[in-house]
C-alpha atoms as a PDB file:
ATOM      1  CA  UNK A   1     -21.752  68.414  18.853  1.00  0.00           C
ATOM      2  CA  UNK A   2     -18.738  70.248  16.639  1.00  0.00           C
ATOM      3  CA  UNK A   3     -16.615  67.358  16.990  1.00  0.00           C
ATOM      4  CA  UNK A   4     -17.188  63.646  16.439  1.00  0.00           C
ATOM      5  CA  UNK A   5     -14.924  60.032  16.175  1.00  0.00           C
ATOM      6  CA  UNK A   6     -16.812  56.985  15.136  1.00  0.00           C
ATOM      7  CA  UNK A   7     -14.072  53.856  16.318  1.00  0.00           C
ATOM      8  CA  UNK A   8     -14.592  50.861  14.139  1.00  0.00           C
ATOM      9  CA  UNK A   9     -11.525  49.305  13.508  1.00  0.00           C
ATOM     10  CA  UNK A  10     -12.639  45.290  12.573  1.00  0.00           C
ATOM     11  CA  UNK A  11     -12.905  44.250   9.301  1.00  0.00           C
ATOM     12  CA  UNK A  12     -14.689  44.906   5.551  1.00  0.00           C
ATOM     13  CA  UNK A  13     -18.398  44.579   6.348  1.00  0.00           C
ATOM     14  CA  UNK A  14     -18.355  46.224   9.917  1.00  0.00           C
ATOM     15  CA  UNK A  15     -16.758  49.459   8.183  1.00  0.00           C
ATOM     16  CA  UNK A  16     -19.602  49.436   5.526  1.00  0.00           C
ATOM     17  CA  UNK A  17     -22.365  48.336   8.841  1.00  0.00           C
ATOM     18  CA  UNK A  18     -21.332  51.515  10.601  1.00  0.00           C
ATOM     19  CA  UNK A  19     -21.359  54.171   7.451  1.00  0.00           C
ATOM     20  CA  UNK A  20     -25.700  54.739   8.523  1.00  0.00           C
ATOM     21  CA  UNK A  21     -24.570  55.846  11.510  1.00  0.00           C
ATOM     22  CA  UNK A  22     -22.119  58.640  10.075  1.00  0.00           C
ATOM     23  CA  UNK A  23     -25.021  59.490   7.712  1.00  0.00           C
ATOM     24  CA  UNK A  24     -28.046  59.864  11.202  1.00  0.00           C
ATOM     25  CA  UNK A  25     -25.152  61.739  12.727  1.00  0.00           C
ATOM     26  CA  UNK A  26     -24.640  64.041  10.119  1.00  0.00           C
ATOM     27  CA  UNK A  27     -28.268  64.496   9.499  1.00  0.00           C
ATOM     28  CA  UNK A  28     -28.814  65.300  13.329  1.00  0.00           C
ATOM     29  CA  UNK A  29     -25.438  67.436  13.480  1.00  0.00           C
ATOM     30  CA  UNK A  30     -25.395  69.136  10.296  1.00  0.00           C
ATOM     31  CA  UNK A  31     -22.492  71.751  11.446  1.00  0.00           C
ATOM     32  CA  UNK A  32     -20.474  68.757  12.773  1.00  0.00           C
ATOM     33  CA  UNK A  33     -16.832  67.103  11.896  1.00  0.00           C
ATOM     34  CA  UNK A  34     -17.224  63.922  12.116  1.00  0.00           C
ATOM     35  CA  UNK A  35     -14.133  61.423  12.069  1.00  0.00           C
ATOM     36  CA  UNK A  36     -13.590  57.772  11.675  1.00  0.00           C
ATOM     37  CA  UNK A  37     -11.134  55.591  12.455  1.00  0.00           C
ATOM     38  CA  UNK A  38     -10.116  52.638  10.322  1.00  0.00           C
ATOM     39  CA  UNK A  39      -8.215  49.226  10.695  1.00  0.00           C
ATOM     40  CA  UNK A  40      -5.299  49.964   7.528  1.00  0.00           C
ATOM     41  CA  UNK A  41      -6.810  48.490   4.384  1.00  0.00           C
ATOM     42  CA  UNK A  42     -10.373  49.533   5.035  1.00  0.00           C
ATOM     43  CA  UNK A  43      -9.959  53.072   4.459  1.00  0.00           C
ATOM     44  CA  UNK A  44     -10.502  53.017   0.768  1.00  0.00           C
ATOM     45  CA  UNK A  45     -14.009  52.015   1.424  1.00  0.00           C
ATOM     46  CA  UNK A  46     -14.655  55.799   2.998  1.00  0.00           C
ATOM     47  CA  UNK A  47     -13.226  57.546   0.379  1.00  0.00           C
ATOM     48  CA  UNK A  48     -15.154  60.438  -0.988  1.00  0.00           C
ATOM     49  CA  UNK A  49     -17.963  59.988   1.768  1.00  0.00           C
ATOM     50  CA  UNK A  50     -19.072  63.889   1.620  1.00  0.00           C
ATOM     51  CA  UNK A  51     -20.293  63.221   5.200  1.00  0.00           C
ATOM     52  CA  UNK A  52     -16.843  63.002   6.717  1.00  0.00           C
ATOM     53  CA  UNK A  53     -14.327  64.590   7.871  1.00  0.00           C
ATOM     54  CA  UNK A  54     -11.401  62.444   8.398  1.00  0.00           C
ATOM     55  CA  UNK A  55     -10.690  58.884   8.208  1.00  0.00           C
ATOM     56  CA  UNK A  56      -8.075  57.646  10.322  1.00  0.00           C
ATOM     57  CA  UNK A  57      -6.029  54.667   9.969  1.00  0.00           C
ATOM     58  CA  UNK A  58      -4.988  52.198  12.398  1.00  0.00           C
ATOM     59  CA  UNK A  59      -2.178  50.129  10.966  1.00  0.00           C
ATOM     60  CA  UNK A  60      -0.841  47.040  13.452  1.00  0.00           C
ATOM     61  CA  UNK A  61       1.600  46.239  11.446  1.00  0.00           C
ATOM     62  CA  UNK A  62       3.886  49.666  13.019  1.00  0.00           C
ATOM     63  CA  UNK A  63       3.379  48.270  15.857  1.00  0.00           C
ATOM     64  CA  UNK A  64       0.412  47.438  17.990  1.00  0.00           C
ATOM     65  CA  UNK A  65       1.074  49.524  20.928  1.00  0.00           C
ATOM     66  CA  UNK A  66       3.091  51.784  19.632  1.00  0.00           C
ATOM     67  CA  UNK A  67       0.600  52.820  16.864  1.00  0.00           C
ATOM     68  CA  UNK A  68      -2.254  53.027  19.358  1.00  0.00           C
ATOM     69  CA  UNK A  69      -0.538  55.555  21.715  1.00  0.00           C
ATOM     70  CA  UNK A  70       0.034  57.490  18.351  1.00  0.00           C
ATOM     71  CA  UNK A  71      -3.505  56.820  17.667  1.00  0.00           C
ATOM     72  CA  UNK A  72      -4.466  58.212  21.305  1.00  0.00           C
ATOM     73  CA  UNK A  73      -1.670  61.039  21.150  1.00  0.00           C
ATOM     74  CA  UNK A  74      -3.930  61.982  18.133  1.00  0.00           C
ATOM     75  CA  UNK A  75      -6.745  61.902  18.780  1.00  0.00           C
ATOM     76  CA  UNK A  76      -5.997  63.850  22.246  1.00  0.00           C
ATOM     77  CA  UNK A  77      -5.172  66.975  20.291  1.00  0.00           C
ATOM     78  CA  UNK A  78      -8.955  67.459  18.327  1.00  0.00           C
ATOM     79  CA  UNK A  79     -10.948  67.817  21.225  1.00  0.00           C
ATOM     80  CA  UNK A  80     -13.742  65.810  20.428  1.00  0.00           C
ATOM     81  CA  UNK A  81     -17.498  65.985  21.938  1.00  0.00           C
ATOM     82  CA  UNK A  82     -18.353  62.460  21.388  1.00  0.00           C
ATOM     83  CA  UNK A  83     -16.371  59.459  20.990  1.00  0.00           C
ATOM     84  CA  UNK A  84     -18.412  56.331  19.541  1.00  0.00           C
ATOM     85  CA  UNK A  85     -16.517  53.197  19.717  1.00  0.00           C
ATOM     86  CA  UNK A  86     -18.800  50.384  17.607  1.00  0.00           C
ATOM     87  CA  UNK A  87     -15.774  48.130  18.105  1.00  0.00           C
ATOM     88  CA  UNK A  88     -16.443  45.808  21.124  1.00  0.00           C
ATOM     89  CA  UNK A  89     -12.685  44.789  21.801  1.00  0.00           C
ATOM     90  CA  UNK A  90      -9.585  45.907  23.889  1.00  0.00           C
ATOM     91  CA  UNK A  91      -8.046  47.794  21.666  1.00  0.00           C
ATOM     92  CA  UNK A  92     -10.300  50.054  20.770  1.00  0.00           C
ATOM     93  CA  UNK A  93     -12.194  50.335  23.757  1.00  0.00           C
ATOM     94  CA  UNK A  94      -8.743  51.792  25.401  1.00  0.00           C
ATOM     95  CA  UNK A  95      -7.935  53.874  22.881  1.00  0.00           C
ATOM     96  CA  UNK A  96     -11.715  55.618  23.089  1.00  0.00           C
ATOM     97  CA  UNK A  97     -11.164  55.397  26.927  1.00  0.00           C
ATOM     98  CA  UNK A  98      -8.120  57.465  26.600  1.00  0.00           C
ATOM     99  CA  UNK A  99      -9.338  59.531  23.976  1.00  0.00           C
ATOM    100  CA  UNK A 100     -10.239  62.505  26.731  1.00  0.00           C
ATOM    101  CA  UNK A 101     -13.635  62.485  24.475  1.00  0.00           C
ATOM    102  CA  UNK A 102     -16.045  65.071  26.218  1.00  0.00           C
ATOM    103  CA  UNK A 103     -18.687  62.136  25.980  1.00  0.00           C
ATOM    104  CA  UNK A 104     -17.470  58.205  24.998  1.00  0.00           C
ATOM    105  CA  UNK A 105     -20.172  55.955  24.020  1.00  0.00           C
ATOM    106  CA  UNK A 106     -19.759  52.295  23.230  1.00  0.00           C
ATOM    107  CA  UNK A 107     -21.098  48.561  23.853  1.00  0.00           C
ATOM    108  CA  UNK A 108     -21.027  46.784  27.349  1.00  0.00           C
ATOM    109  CA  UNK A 109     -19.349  43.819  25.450  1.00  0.00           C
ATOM    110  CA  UNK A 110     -15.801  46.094  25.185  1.00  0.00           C
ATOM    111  CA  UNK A 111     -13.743  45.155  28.519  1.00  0.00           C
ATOM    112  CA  UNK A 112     -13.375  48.857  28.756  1.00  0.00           C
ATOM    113  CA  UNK A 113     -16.931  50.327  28.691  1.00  0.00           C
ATOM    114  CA  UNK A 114     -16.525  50.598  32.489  1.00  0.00           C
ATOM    115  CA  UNK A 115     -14.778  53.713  31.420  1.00  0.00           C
ATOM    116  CA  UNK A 116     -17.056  55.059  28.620  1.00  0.00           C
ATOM    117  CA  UNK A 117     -19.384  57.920  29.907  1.00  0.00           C
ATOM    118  CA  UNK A 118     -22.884  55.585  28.311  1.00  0.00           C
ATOM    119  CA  UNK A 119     -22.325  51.746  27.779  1.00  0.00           C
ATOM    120  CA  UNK A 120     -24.975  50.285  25.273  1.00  0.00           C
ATOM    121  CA  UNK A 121     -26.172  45.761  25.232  1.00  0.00           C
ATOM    122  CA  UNK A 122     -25.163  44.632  21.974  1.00  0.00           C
ATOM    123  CA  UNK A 123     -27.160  40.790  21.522  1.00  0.00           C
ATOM    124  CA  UNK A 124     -26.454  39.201  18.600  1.00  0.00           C
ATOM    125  CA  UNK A 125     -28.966  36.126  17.331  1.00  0.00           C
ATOM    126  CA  UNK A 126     -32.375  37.469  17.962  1.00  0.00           C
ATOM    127  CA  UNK A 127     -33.042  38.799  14.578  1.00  0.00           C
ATOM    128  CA  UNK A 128     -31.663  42.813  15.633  1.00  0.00           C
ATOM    129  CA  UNK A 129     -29.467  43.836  12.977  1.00  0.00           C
ATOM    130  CA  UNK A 130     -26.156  45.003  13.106  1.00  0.00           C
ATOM    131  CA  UNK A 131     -26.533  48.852  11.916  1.00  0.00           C
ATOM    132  CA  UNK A 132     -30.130  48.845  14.638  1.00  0.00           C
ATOM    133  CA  UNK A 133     -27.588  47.954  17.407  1.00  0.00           C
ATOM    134  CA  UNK A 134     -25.121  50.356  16.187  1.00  0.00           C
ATOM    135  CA  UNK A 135     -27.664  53.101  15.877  1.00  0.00           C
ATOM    136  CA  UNK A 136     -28.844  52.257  19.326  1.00  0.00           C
ATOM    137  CA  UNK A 137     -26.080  54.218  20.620  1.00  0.00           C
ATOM    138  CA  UNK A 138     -26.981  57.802  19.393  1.00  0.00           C
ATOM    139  CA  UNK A 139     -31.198  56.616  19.584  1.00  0.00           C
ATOM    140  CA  UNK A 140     -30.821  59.523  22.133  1.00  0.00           C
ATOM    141  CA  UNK A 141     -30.002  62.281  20.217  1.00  0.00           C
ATOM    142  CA  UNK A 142     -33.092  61.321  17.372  1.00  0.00           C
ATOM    143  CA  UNK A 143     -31.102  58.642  15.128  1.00  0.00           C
ATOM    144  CA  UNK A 144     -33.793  56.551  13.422  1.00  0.00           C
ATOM    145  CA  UNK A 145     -34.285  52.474  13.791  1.00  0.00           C
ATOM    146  CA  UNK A 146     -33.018  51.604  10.604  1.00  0.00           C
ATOM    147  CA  UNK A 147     -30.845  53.059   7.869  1.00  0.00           C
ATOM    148  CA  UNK A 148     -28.995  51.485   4.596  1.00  0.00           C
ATOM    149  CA  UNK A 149     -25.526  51.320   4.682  1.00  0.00           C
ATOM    150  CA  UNK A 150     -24.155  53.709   1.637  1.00  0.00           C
ATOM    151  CA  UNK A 151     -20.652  53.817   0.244  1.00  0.00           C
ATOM    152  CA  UNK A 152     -19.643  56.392  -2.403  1.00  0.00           C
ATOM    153  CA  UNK A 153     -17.949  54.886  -5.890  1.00  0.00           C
ATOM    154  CA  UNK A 154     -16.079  58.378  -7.834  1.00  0.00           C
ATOM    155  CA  UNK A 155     -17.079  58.845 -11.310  1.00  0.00           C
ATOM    156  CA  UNK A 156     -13.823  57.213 -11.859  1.00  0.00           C
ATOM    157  CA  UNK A 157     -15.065  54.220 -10.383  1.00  0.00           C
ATOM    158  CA  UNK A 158     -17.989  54.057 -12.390  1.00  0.00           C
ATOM    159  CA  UNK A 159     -16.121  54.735 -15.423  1.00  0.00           C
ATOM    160  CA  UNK A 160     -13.321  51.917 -15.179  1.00  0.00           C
ATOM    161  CA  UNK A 161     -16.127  49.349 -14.937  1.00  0.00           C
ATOM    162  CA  UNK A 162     -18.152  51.051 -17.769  1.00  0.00           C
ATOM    163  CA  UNK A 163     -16.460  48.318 -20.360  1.00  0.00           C
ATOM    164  CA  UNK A 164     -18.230  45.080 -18.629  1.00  0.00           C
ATOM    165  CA  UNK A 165     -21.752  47.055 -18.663  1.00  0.00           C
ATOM    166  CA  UNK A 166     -22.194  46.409 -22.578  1.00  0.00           C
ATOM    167  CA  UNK A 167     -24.774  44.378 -21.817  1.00  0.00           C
ATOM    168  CA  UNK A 168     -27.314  42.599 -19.277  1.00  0.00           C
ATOM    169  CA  UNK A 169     -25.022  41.019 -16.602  1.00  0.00           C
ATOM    170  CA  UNK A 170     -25.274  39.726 -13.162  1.00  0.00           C
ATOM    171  CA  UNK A 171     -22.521  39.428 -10.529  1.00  0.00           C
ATOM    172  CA  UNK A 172     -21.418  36.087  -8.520  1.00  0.00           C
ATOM    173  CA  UNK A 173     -18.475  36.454  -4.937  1.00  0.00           C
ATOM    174  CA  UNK A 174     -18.556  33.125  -4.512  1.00  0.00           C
ATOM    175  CA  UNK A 175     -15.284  33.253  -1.798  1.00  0.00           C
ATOM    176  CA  UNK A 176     -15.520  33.496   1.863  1.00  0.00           C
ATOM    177  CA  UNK A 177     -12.770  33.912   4.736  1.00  0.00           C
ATOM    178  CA  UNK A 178     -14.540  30.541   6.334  1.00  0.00           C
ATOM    179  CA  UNK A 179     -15.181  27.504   4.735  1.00  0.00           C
ATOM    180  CA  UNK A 180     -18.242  26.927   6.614  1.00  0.00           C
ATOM    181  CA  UNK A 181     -19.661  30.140   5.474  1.00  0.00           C
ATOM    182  CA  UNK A 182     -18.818  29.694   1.692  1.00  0.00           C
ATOM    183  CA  UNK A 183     -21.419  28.104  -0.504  1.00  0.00           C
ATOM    184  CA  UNK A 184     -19.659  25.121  -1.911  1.00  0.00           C
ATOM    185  CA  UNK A 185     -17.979  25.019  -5.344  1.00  0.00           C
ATOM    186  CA  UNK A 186     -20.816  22.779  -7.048  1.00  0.00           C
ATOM    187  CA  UNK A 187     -23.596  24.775  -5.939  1.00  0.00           C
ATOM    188  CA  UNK A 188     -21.811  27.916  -7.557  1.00  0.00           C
ATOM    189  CA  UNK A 189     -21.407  25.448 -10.550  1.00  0.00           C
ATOM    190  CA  UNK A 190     -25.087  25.196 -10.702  1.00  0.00           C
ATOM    191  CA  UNK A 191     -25.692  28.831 -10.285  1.00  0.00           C
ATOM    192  CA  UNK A 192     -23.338  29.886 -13.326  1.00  0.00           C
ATOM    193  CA  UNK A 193     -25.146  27.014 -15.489  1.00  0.00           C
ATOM    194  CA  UNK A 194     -28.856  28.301 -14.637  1.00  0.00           C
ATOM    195  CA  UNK A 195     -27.378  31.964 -15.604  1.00  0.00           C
ATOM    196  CA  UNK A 196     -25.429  30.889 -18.553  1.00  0.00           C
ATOM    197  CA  UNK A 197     -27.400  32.665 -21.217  1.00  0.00           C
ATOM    198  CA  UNK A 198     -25.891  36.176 -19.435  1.00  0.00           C
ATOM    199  CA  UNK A 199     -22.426  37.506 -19.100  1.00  0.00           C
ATOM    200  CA  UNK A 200     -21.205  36.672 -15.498  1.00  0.00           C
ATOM    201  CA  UNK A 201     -18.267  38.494 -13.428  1.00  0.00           C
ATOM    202  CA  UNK A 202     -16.988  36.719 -10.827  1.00  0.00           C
ATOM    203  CA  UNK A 203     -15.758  39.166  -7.815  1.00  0.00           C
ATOM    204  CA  UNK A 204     -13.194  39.032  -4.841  1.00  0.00           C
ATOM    205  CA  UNK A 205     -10.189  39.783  -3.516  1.00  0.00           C
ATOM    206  CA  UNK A 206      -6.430  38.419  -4.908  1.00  0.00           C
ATOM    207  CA  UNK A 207      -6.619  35.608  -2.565  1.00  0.00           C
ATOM    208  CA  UNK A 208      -9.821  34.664  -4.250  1.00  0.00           C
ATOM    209  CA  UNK A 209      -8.741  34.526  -7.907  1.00  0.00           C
ATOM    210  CA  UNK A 210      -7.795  30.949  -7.715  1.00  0.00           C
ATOM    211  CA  UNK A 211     -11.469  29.697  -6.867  1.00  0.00           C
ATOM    212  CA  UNK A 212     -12.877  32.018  -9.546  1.00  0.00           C
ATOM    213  CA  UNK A 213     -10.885  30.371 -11.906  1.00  0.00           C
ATOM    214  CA  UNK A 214     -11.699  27.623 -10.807  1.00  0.00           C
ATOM    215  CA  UNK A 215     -15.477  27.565 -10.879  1.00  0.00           C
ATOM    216  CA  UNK A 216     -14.337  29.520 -14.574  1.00  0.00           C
ATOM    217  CA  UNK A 217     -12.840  26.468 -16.558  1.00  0.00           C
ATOM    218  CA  UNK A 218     -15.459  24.368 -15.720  1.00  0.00           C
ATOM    219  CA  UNK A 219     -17.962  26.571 -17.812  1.00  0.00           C
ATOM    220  CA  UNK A 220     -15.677  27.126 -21.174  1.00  0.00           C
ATOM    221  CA  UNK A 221     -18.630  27.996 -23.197  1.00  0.00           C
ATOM    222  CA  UNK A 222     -19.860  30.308 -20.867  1.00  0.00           C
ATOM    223  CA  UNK A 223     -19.606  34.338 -21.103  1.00  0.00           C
ATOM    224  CA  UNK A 224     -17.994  34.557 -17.757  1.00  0.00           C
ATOM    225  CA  UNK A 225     -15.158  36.594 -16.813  1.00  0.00           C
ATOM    226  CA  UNK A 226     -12.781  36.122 -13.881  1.00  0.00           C
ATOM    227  CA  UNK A 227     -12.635  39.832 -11.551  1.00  0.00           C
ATOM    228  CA  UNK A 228     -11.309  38.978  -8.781  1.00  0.00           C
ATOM    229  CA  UNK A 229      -8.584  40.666  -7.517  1.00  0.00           C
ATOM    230  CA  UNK A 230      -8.629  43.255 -10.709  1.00  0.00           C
ATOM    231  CA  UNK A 231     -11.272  45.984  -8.783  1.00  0.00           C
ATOM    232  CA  UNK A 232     -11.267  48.108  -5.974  1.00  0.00           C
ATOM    233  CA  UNK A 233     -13.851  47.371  -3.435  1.00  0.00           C
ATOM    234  CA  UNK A 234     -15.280  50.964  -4.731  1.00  0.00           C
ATOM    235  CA  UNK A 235     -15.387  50.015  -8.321  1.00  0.00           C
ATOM    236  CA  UNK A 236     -16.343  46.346  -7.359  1.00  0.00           C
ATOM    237  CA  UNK A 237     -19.486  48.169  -5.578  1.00  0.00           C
ATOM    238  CA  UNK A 238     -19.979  50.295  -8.885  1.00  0.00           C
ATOM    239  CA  UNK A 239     -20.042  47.207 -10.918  1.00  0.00           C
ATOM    240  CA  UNK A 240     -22.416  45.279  -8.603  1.00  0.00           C
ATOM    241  CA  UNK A 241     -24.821  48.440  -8.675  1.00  0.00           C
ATOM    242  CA  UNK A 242     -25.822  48.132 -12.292  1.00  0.00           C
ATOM    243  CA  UNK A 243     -25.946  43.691 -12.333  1.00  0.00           C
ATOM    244  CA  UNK A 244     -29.496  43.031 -13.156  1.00  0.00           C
ATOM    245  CA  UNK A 245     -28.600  40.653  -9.837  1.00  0.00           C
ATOM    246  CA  UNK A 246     -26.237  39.870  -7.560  1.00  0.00           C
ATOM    247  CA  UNK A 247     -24.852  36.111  -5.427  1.00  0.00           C
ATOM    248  CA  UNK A 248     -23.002  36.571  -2.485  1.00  0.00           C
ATOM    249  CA  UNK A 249     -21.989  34.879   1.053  1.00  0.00           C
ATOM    250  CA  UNK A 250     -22.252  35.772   4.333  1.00  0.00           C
ATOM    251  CA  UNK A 251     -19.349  37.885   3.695  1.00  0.00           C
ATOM    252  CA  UNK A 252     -18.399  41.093   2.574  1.00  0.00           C
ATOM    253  CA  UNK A 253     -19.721  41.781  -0.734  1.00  0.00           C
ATOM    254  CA  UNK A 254     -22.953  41.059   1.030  1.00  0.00           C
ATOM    255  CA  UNK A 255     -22.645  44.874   2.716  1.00  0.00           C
ATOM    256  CA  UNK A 256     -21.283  46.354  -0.842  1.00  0.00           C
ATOM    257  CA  UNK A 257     -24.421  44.937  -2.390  1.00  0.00           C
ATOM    258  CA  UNK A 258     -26.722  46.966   0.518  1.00  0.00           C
ATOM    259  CA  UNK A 259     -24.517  49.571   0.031  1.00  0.00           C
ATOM    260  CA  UNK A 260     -25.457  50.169  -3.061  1.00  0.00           C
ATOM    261  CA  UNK A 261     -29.049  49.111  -2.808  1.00  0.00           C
ATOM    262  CA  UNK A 262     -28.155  46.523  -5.544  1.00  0.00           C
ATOM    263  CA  UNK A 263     -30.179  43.553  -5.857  1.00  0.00           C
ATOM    264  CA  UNK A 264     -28.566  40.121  -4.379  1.00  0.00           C
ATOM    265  CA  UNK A 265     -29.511  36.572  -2.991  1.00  0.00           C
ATOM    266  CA  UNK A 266     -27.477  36.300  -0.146  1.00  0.00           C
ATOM    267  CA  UNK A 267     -26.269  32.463   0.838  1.00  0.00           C
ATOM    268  CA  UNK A 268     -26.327  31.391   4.168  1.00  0.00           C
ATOM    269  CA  UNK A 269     -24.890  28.254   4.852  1.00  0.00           C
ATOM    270  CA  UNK A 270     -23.274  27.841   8.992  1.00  0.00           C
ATOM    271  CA  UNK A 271     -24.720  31.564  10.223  1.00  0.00           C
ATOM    272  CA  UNK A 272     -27.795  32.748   9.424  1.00  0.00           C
ATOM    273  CA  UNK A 273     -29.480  36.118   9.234  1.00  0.00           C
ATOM    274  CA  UNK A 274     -30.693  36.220  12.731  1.00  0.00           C
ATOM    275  CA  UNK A 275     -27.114  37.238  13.548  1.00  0.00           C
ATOM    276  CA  UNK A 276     -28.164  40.260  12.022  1.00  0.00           C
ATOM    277  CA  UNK A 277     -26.076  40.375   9.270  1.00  0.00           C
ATOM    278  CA  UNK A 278     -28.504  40.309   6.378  1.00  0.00           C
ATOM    279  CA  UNK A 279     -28.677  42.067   3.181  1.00  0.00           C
ATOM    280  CA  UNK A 280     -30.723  45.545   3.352  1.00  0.00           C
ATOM    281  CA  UNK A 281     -30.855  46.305  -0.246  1.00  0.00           C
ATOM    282  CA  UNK A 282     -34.864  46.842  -1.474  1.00  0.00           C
ATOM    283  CA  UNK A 283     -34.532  43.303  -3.838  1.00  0.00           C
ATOM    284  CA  UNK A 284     -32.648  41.045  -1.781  1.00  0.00           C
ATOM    285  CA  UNK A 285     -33.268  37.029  -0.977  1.00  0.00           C
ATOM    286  CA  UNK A 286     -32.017  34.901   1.971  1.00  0.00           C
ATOM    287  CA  UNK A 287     -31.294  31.355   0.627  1.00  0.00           C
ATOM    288  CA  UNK A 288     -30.718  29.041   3.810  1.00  0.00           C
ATOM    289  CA  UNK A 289     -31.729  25.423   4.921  1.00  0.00           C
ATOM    290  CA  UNK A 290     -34.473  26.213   7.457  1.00  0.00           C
ATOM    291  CA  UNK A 291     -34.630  23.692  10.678  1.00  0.00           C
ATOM    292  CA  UNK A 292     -31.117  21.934  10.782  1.00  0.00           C
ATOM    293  CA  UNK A 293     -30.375  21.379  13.886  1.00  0.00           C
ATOM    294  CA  UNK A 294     -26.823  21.818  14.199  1.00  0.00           C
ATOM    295  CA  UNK A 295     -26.644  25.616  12.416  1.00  0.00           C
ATOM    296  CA  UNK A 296     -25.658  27.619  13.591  1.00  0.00           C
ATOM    297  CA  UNK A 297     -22.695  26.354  14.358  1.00  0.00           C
ATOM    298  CA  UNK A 298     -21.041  29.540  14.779  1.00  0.00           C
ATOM    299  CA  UNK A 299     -21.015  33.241  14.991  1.00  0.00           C
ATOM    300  CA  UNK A 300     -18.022  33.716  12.218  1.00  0.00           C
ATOM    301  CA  UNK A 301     -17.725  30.080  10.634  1.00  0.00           C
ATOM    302  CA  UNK A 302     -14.846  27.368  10.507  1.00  0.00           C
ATOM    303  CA  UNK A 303     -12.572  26.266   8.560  1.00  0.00           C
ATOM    304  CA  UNK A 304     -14.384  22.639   7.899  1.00  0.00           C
ATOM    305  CA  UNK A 305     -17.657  21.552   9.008  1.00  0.00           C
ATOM    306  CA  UNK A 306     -17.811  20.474  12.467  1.00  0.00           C
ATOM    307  CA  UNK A 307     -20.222  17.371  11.877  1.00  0.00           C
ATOM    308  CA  UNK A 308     -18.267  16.663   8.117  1.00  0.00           C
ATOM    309  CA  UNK A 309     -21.000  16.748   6.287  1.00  0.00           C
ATOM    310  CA  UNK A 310     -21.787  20.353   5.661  1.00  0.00           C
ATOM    311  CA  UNK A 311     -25.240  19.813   4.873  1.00  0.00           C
ATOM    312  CA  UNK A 312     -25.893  23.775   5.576  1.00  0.00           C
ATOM    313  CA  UNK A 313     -24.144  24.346   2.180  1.00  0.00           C
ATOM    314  CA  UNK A 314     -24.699  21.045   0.577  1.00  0.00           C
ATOM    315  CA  UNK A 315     -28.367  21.307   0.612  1.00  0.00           C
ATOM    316  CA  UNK A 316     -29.368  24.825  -0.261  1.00  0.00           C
ATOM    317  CA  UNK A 317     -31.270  25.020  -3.177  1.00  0.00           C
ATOM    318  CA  UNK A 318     -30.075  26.682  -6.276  1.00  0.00           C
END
């Protein structure tokens, strides 16, 4: 295999799921190129991976179709051996079918794998994680079970969050896309006050800031200091790396944490790990309510709790 393209174009933690199996490829294929292609905004995550090639943006915003037959006019010209689409929808699944890819491998769930040379099951809720199916797909050509996801923070990185390391600290991201998969407010109240003899950052995107500052004003005489939307992801990974612990969702900082083999407790309030979605970091800790019989409710969440009472969230114990 000279030439490789890994397709994974959905969103924050599915980039950071599929970086184990750049690294099994790389290990097999050791004289191999291997690219990646991105949904625009994820890319930053890959930067200085010394295992790739290329990483190759597809930005929607051009244009759907016109930026995928760019994408496929592209992709045409390198001539690749393999084509591994870990993406299980249209888009993507036409783009690897048309990719003229010497071998395309993907899931049976894409509407296109009729087309790929090897289509792979992909079951989600019986306790398989996400990077075992994903490695499934190369199993054949020696990939192990199981391997950490791994990002790659510069020294820059590591240096611009080098001022908040003055002391013991541990990390909180208490924001979530879905309601339903957020731990609510209080309970991150509670957290912050059984913590309060430690600095605290709180992480996140912009869009989060608000609810940091939120949860913020409510502790005044804590040493807590409101991050979100002020890191990369890279440096936000950096930062979470050296927290004595880490507090996170069912969300994306979840996958920075494993990424980083930094140690988190991982909230799951309307999924739960048997999605496969878990933390794979050495010291991690699943907090859930066990036997409710309405979660899941849900592969990705809601936006409000189905039954109103949101006793997935509500009743976790801090």
């Amino acid at each position: 295999m000279n030439r490789i393209l890994i397709i994974q174009t959905a969103f924050l933690g599915d980039v950071i799921l599929a970086t184990p199996v750049v690294s099994e490829l790389k290990r097999l294929f050791p004289e191999s190129e291997i690219d990646i292609l991105v949904k625009k905004g994820n890319e930053s995550l890959l930067a200085n991976n010394p295992k790739l090639n290329k990483v190759i943006t597809f930005n929607k915003s051009n244009g759907k179709y016109k930026t995928m037959r760019s994408i496929i006019r592209q992709i045409r010209k390198s001539n690749y051996d393999l084509v591994i689409n870990l993406h299980r929808f249209a888009s993507s699944g036409i783009i690897a079918a048309r990719s003229r890819g010497k071998l395309k491998y993907g899931f049976k769930k894409n509407p296109f794998s009729f087309l790929y040379s090897k289509s792979f099951s992909h079951e989600i809720g019986d306790g398989t994680h996400e990077v075992e199916r994903n490695l499934s797909i190369i199993k054949e050509f020696g990939a192990s079970n199981l391997v950490r996801p791994e990002l790659f923070p510069a020294s820059s990185d590591f240096k611009a969050v080098s001022p908040y390391q003055v002391e013991e600290y541990i990390c909180m991201a208490p924001a979530s896309v879905w309601y339903t998969k957020q731990l609510p407010i209080e309970k991150w109240n509670e957290l912050v006050l059984k913590n309060e003899n430690r600095r605290i950052y709180l992480l996140g995107g912009p869009g989060d800031k608000e609810l940091c500052a939120t949860i913020k004003r409510e502790h005044s005489h804590v040493n807590i200091m409101n991050l979100a939307g002020d890191l990369s992801l890279l440096q936000s990974a950096a930062l979470m790396k050296g927290a004595v612990h880490n507090y996170v969702n069912d969300s994306g900082p979840l996958h920075l944490a494993s990424s980083m083999n930094a140690a988190v407790t991982a909230f799951f309030c309307s999924t739960t790990p048997d999605f496969g979605f878990g933390p794979l970091s050495d010291n991690s800790t699943i907090k859930q309510v066990e036997n409710l019989e309405c979660r899941p409710c849900g592969l990705h969440g809601y936006k409000k709790c189905p039954k109103g009472h949101f006793k997935c969230g509500n009743e976790i114990s801090i």
